[in-house]
Protein backbone atom coordinates (compact mmCIF):
# COMPACT_ATOMS: atom_id res chain seq x y z
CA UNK A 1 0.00 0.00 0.00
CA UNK A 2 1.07 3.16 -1.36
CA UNK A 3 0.61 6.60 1.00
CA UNK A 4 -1.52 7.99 -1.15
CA UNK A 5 -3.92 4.99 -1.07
CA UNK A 6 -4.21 5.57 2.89
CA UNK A 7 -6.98 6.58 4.40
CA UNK A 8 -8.89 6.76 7.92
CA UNK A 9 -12.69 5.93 7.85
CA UNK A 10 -15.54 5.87 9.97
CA UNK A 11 -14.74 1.90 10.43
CA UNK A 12 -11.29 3.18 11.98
CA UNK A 13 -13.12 5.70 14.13
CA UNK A 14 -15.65 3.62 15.00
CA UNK A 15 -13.03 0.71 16.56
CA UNK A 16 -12.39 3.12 19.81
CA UNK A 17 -15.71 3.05 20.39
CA UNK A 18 -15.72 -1.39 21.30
CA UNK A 19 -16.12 -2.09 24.46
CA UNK A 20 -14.27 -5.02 24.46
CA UNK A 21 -10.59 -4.52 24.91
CA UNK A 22 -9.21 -7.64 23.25
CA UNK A 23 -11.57 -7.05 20.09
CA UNK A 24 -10.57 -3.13 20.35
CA UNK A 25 -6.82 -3.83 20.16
CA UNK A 26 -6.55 -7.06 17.74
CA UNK A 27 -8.76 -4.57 15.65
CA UNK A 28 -6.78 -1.61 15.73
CA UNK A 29 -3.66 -3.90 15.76
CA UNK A 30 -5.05 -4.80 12.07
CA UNK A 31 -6.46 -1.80 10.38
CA UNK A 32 -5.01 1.45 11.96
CA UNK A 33 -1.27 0.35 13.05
CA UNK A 34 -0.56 -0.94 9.29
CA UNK A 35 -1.44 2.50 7.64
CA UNK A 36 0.43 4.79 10.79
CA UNK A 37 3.49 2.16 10.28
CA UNK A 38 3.38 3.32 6.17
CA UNK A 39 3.18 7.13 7.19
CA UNK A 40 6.13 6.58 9.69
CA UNK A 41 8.30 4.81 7.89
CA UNK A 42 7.32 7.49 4.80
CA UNK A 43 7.61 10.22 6.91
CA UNK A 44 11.14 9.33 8.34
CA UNK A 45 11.77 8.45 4.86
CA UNK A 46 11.43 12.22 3.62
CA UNK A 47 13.28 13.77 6.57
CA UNK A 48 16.70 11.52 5.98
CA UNK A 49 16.34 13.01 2.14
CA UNK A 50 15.50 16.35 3.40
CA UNK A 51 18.89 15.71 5.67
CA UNK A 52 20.56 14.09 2.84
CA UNK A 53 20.42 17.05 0.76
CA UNK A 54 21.00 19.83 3.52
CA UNK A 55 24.43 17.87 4.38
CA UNK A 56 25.23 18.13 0.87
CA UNK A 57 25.06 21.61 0.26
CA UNK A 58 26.71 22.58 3.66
């Protein structure tokens, strides 16, 4: 999955609202910590180029 393709929904939302905590964190351990691990890993991603290039033109 690309970053672009992420998105949060209503079903995402919706998953703080079980009451169950087992069901609440297998679910969230599923469909939410996936997508943030994409936009960290992006994210880091773009600040070490960002770096990158500020180290090179120093």
């Amino acid at each position: 999955m690309d970053i672009e393709e992420i998105n949060f929904d209503h079903d995402d939302k919706n998953l703080f609202f079980v009451n169950d905590l087992q069901i609440k964190a297998d679910a969230i351990r599923h469909s939410i910590l996936p997508k943030l691990e994409i936009i960290t890993n992006n994210t880091i991603s773009l600040i070490n180029n960002r770096l990158d290039a500020m180290l090179i033109f120093k």
